[in-house]
Protein backbone atom coordinates (compact mmCIF):
# COMPACT_ATOMS: atom_id res chain seq x y z
CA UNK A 1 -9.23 -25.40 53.91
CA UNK A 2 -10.26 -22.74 56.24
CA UNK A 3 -12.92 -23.74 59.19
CA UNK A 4 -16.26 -23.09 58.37
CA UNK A 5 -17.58 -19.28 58.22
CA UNK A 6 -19.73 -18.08 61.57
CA UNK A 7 -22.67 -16.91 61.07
CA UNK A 8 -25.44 -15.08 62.64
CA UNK A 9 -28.69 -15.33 60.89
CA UNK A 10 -30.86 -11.76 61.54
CA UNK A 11 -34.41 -12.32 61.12
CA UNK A 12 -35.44 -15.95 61.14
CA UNK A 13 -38.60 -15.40 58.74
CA UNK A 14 -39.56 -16.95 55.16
CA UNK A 15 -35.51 -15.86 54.02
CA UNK A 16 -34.19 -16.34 57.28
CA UNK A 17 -35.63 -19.77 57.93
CA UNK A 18 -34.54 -20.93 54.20
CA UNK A 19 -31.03 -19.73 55.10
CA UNK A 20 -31.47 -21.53 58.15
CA UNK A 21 -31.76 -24.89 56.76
CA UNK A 22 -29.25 -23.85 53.79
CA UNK A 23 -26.78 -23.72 56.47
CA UNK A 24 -27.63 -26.59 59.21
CA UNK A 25 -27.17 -28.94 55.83
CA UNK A 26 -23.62 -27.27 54.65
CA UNK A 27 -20.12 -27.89 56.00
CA UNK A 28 -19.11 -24.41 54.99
CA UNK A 29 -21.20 -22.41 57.65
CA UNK A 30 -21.98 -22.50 61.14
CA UNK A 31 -25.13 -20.80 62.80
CA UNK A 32 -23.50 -19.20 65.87
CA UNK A 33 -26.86 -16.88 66.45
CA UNK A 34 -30.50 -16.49 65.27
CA UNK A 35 -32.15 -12.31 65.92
CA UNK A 36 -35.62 -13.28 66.60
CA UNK A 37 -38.04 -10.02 66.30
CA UNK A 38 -40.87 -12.33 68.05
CA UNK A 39 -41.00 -12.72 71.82
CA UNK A 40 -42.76 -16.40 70.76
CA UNK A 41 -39.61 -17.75 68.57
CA UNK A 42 -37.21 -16.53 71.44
CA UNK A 43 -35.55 -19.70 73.49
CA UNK A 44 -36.49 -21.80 70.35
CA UNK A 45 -33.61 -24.03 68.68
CA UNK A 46 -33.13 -22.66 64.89
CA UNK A 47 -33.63 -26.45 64.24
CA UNK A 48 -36.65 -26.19 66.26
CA UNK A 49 -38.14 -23.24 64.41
CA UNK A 50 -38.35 -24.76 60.75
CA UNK A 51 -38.79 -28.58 61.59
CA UNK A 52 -35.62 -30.04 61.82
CA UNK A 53 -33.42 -31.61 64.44
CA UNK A 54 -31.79 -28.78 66.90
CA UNK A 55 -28.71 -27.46 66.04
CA UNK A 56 -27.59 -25.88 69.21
CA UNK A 57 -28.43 -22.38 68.76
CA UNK A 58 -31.98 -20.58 70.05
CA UNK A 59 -33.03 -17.64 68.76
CA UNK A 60 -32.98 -14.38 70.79
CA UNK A 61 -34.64 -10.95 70.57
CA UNK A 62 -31.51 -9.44 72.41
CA UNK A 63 -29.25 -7.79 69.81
CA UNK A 64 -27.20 -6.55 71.77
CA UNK A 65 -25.93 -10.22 72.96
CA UNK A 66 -25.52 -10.89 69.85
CA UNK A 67 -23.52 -8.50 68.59
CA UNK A 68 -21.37 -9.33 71.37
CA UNK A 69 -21.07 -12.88 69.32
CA UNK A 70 -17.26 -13.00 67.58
CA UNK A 71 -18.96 -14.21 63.80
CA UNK A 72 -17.22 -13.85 60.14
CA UNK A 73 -20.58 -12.68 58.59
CA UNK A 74 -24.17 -11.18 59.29
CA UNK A 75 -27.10 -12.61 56.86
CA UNK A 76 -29.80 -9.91 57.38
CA UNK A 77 -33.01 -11.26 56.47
CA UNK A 78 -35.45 -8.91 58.48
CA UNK A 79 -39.34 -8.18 56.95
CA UNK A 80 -39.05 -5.46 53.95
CA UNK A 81 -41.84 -2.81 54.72
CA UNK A 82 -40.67 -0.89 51.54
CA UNK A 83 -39.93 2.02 53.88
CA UNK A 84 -35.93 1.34 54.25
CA UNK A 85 -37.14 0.91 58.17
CA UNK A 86 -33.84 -1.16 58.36
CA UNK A 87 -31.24 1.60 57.87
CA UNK A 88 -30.72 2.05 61.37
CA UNK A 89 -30.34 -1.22 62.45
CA UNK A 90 -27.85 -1.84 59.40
CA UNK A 91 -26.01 0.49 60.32
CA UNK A 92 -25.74 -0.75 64.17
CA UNK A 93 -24.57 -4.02 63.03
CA UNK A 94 -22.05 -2.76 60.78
CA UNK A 95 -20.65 -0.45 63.05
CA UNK A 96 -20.28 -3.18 65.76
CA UNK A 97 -17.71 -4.90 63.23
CA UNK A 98 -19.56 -6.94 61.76
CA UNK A 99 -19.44 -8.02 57.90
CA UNK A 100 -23.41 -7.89 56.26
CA UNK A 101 -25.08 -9.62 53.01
CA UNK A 102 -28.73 -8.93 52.74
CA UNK A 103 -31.41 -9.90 49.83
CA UNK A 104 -33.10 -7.05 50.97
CA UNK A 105 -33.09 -3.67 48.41
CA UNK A 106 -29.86 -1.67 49.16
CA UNK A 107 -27.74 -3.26 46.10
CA UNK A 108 -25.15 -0.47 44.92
CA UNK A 109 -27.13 1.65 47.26
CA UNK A 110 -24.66 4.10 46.67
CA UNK A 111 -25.85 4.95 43.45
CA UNK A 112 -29.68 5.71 44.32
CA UNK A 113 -29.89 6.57 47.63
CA UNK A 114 -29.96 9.68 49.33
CA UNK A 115 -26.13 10.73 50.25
CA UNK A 116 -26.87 11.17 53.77
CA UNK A 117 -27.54 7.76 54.34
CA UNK A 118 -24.66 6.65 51.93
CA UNK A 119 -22.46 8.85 54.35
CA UNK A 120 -23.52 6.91 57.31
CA UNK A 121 -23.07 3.30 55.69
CA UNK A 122 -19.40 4.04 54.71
CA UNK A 123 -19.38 5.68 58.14
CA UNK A 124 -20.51 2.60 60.10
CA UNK A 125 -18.58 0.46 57.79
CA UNK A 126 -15.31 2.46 59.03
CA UNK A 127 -16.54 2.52 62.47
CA UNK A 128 -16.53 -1.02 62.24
CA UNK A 129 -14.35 -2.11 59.82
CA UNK A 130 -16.96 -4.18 58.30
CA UNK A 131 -17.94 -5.00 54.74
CA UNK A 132 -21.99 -4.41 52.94
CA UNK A 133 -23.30 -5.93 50.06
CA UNK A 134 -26.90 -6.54 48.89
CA UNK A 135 -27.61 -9.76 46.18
CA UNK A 136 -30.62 -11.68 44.95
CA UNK A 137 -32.45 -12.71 42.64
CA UNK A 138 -33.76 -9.82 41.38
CA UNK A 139 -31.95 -6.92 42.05
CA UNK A 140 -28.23 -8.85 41.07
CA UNK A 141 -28.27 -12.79 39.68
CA UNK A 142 -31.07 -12.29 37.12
CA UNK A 143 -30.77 -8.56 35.86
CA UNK A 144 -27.20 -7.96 36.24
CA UNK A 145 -25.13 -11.33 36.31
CA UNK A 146 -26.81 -12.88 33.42
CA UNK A 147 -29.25 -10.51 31.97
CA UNK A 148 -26.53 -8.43 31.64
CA UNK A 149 -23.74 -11.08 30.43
CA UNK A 150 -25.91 -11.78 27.67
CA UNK A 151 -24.78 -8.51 25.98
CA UNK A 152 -21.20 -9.55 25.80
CA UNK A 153 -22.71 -11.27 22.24
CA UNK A 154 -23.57 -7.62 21.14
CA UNK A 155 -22.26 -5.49 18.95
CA UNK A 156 -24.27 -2.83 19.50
CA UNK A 157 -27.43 -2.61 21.81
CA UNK A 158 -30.46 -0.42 21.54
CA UNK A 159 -32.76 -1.68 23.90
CA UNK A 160 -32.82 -4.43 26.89
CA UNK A 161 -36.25 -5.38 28.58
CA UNK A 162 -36.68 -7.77 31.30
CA UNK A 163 -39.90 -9.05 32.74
CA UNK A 164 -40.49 -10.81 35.76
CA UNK A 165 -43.70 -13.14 36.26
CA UNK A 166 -44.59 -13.73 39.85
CA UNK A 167 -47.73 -15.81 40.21
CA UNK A 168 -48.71 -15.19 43.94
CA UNK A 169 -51.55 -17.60 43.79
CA UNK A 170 -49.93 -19.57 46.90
CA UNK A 171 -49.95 -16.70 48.68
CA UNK A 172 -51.89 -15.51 52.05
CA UNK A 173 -54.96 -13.56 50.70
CA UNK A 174 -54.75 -10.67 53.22
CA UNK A 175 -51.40 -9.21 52.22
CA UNK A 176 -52.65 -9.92 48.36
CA UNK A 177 -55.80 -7.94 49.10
CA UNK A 178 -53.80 -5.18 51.16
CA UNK A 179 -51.63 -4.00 48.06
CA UNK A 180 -55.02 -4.26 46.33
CA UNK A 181 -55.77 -7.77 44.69
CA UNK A 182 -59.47 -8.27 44.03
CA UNK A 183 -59.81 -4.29 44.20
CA UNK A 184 -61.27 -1.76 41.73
CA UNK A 185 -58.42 -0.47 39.60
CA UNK A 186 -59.17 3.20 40.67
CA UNK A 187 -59.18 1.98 44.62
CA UNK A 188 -55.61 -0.19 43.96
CA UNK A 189 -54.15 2.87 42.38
CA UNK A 190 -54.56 4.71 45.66
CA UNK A 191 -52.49 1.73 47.83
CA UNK A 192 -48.64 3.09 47.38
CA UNK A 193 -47.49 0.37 49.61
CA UNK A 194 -46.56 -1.83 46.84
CA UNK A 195 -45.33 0.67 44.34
CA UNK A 196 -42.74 1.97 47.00
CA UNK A 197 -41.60 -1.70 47.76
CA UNK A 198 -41.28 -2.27 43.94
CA UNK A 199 -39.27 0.58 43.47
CA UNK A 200 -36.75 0.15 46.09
CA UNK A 201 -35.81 -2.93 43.80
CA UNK A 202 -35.91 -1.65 40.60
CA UNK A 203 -34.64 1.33 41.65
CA UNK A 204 -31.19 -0.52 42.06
CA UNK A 205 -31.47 -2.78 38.73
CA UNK A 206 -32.18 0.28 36.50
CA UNK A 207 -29.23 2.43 38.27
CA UNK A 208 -26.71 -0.80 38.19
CA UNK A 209 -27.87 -1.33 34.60
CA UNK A 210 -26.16 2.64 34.01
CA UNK A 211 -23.16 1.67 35.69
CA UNK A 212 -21.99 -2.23 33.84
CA UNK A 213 -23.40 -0.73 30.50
CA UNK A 214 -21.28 2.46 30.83
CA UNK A 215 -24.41 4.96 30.04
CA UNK A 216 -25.81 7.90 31.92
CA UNK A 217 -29.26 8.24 31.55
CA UNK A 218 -30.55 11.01 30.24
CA UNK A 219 -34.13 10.34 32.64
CA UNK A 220 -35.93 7.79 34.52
CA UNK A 221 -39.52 6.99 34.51
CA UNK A 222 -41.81 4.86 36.88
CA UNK A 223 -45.64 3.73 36.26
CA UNK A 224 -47.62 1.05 38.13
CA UNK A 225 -50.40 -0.77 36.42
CA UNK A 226 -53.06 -2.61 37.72
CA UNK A 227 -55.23 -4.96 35.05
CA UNK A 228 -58.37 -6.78 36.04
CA UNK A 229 -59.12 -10.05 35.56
CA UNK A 230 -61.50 -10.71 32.54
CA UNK A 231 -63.40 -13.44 34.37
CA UNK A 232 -63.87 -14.90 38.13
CA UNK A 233 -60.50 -16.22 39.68
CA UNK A 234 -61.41 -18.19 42.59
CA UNK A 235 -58.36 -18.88 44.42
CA UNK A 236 -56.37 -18.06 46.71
CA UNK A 237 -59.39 -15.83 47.25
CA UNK A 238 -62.62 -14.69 45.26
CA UNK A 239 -61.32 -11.95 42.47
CA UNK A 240 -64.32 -10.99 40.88
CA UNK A 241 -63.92 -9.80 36.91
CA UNK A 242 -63.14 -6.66 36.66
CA UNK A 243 -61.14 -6.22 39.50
CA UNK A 244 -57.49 -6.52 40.00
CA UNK A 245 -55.77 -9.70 38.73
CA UNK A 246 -52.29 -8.64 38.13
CA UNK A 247 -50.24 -5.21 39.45
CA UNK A 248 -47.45 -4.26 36.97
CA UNK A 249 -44.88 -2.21 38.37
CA UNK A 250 -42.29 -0.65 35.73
CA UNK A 251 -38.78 1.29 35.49
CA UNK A 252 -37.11 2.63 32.31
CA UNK A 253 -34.01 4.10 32.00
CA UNK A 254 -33.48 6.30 29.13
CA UNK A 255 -30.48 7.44 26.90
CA UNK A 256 -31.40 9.69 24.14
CA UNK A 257 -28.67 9.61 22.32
CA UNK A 258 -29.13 5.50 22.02
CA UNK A 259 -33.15 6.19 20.54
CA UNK A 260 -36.22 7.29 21.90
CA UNK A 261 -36.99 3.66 23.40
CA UNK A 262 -35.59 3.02 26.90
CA UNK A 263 -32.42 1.42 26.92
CA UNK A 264 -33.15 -0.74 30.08
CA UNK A 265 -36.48 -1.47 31.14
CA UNK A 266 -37.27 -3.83 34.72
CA UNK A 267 -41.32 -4.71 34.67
CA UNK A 268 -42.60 -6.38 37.57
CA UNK A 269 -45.91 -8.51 37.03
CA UNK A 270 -47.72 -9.85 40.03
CA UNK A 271 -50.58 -12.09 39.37
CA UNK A 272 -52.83 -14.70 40.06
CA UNK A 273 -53.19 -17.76 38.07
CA UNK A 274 -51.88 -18.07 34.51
CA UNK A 275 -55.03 -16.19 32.62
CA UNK A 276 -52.97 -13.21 34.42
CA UNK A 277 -49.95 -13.59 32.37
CA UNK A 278 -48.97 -10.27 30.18
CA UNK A 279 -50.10 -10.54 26.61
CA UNK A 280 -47.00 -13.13 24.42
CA UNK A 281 -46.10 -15.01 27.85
CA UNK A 282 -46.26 -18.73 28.16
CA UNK A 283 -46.75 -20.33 31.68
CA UNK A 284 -44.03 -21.05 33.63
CA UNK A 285 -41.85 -18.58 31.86
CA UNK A 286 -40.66 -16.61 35.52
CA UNK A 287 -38.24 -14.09 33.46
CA UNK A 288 -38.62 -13.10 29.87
CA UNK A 289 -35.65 -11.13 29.02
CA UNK A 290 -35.31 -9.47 25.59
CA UNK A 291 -32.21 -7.62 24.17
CA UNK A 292 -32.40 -5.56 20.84
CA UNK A 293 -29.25 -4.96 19.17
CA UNK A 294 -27.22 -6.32 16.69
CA UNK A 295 -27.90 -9.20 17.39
CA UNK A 296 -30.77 -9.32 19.16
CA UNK A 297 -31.39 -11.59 21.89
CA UNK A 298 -34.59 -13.50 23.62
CA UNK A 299 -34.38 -15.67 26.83
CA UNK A 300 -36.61 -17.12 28.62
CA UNK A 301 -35.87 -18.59 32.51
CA UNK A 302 -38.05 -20.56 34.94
CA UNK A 303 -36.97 -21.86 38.16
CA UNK A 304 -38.70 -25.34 38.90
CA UNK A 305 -38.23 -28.32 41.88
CA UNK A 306 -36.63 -30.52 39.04
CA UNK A 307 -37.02 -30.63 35.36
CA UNK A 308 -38.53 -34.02 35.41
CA UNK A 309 -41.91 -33.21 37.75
CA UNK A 310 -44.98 -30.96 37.92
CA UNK A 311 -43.47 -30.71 41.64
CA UNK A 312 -44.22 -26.92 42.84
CA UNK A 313 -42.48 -26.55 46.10
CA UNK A 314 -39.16 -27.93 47.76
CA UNK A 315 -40.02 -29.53 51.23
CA UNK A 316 -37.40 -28.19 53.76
CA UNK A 317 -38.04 -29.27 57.24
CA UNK A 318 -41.68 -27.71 58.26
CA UNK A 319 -41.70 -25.75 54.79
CA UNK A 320 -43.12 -25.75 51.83
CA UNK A 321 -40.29 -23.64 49.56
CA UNK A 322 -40.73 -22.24 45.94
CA UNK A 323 -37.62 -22.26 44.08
CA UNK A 324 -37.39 -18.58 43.72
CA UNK A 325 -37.09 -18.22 46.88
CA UNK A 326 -33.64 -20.28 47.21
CA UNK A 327 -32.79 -18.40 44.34
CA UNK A 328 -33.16 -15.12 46.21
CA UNK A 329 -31.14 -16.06 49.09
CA UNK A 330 -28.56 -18.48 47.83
CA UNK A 331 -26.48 -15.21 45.93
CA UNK A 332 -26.03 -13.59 49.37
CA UNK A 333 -24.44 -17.04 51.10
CA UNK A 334 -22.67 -17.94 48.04
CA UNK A 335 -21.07 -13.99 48.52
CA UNK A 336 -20.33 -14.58 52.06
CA UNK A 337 -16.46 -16.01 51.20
CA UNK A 338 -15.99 -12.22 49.33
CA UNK A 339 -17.77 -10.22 51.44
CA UNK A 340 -15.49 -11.65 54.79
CA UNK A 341 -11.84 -10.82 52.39
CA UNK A 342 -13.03 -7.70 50.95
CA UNK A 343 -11.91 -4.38 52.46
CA UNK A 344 -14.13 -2.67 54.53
CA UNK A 345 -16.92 -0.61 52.95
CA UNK A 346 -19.86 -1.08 50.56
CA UNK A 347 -19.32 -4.11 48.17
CA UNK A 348 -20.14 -2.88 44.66
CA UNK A 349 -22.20 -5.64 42.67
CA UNK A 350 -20.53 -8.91 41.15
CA UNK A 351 -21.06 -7.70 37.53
CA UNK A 352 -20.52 -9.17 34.00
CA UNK A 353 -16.69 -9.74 33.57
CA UNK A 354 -17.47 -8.54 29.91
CA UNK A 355 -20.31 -7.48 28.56
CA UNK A 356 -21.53 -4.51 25.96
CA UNK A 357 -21.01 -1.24 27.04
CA UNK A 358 -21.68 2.19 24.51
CA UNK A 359 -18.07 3.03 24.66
CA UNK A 360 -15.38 -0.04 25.19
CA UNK A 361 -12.80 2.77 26.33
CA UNK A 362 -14.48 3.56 29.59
C-alpha cells in the first residue's frame, strides 16, 4: 500500500473546507498546504478554520510558496464567478507540475471551450507534466456516470431529460436576491450573472452527453426561466407573489435525425420552498431523470443525512453540510488515485463502461 497522497487544498471555502475535513478524517490523504484568498484565514490551522482539532498545516495567501510544496495532487476549490476568472491561475498551477481535480465547470473542457484556452491547458499540462480533470455532481456523477449508464438497458433511445431540484431556502438572502429572487420576472431576466454560471455547467453535460452517446448534434439551444411564486414565501427572505420563486435554467441538445425532440436535455431549477417545485415533482426528489426509448426509463434520486431521519444537514466540525454538497466534492478526491497515474494532459470524463450509443460500431 502506497503512503498516503499529498495534497494541497486551493481555496479553503464552502468546497474547500468540506474537503478539508474529508481529508483530516481519511488515512489516504495528507493536507500538506491550504491557498487562502483571505488575508483573515492566513496563519490559521486548516483544523482551526472549520472547527476541528489542528492538523499542522495554516493556510497561506502566498502561492508561490506553495507551489514550491513537492504534493501528488492539487484540489482546486476557488469561488466560481461564472466568468472562467480561474483560467489563469489553472494554468499556473499546472504548469508548475502539479496534478489538478476541480468541481468547478471545465469537465471535458476540451469539447466546449474556446481552442485558445484548450491550447494553453495542454500547454501548461506539458510545461508541467501535470494531469486536469474536472468531476462533480453535476457536471459528471449524476448526468454522465449514472444518468448515462442507465441507457445501457436501451435498445434504442429517443430522448433523455434530466432535472435538477435545488431548494436554496438555507441559503444567504443577498446572493439569492442578487441573481434575482424576490424580483419582477422582467427585472430577473435582465441579471445574466446566473444564466452564465448555469451554462458553464451545462454547457459540459450537454457536450459530454454528444460524446458517450456517440451523436453530433445537429444544434444547441439555451433559455432561462424565471416563475413567480403564486403566494407569499416568507423565508429565507420576504418573496412577495408574483415575484420570482424559482429560476429555471435549460440546455438541449438536438439530433434531427433521432426526432424533432431534443435528445439530451439538462434543466436546472432553483427555488425556494417546496410550493416552488416544477409542475409532476414530489419533495425531496433532487434529480428526476427520464429516458424515452425502448424501454423507457424514470428515476428519481435524493441525497439525504440518512434514510432513517428528517435530519437536513451533516455536522462537520463548525459546519452545517447538505449532502449535495459532499456529493459534489467527493468525485474529485475519489479521482485523485487516477488523476496522479494518468499521463499528463486533460483527463477525459470517467464515462459509462457501456451504455446506448446511435451506432454500436463507433
Amino acid at each position: 500500500m502506497r503512503d498516503p497522497y499529498k495534497i494541497i487544498i486551493w481555496g479553503p471555502g464552502r468546497m474547500g473546507s468540506i474537503c478539508i475535513w474529508e481529508m483530516a478524517n481519511s488515512k489516504a490523504f495528507e493536507i500538506v498546504g491550504i491557498k487562502a484568498y483571505s488575508e483573515k484565514k492566513a496563519g490559521i490551522d486548516a483544523g482551526t478554520l472549520i472547527g476541528i482539532d489542528p492538523i499542522g498545516v495554516v493556510a497561506t495567501t502566498d502561492a508561490e510558496a506553495l507551489l514550491a510544496i513537492d504534493c501528488d495532487c492539487v484540489v482546486y476549490t476557488a469561488h466560481d464567478e461564472g466568468t472562467y476568472h480561474t483560467d489563469a491561475e489553472i494554468l499556473q498551477i499546472l504548469a508548475a507540475g502539479k496534478n489538478i481535480v476541480t468541481p468547478l465547470p471545465y469537465q471535458n473542457a476540451h469539447l466546449f471551450r474556446e481552442q485558445e484556452f484548450v491550447d494553453q491547458l495542454r500547454a501548461a499540462c506539458e510545461t508541467g507534466q501535470s494531469t486536469f480533470y474536472a468531476g462533480g455532481i453535476d457536471p459528471d456523477l449524476i448526468p454522465n456516470r449514472v444518468l448515462l449508464a442507465l441507457t445501457g438497458g436501451c435498445a434504442d433511445v429517443k430522448s433523455i431529460h434530466l432535472q435538477e431540484n435545488w431548494d436554496c431556502s438555507e441559503a444567504a438572502p443577498g446572493p439569492l436576491q442578487y441573481i434575482g429572487f424576490g424580483q419582477a420576472p422582467e427585472d430577473a431576466k435582465k441579471i445574466t450573472v446566473s444564466q452564465t454560471m448555469a451554462a458553464n455547467f451545462t454547457k459540459a453535460i450537454v457536450h459530454t452527453a454528444e460524446k458517450v452517446l456517440g451523436v453530433t448534434y445537429d444544434r444547441i439551444e439555451e433559455s432561462h426561466d424565471y416563475i413567480p411564486a403564486k403566494a407569499d414565501i416568507h423565508e429565507p427572505f420576504l418573496i412577495k407573489a408574483g415575484t420570482v420563486g424559482r429560476i429555471t435554467h435549460r440546455m438541449s441538445g438536438y439530433v434531427d435525425s433521432i426526432g424533432t425532440a431534443p435528445l439530451f436535455t439538462i434543466e436546472y431549477h432553483w427555488l425556494i420552498g417546496d410550493s416552488m417545485l416544477p409542475e409532476g415533482t414530489q419533495p425531496g426528489q433532487y434529480y428526476v431523470a427520464t429516458i424515452e426509448g425502448r424501454p423507457s426509463m424514470k428515476m428519481t434520486l435524493d441525497f439525504s443525512v440518512s434514510n432513517h431521519s428528517d435530519e437536513s444537514f451533516f455536522k462537520m466540525g463548525n459546519m452545517d453540510v447538505e449532502p449535495s454538497y459532499i456529493a459534489t466534492i467527493i468525485p474529485c478526491v475519489q479521482a485523485i488515485p487516477f488523476v496522479v497515474s494518468a499521463q499528463p494532459g486533460l483527463q477525459d470524463s470517467f464515462d459509462p463502461s457501456i451504455n446506448w450509443k446511435q451506432d454500436l460500431r463507433h
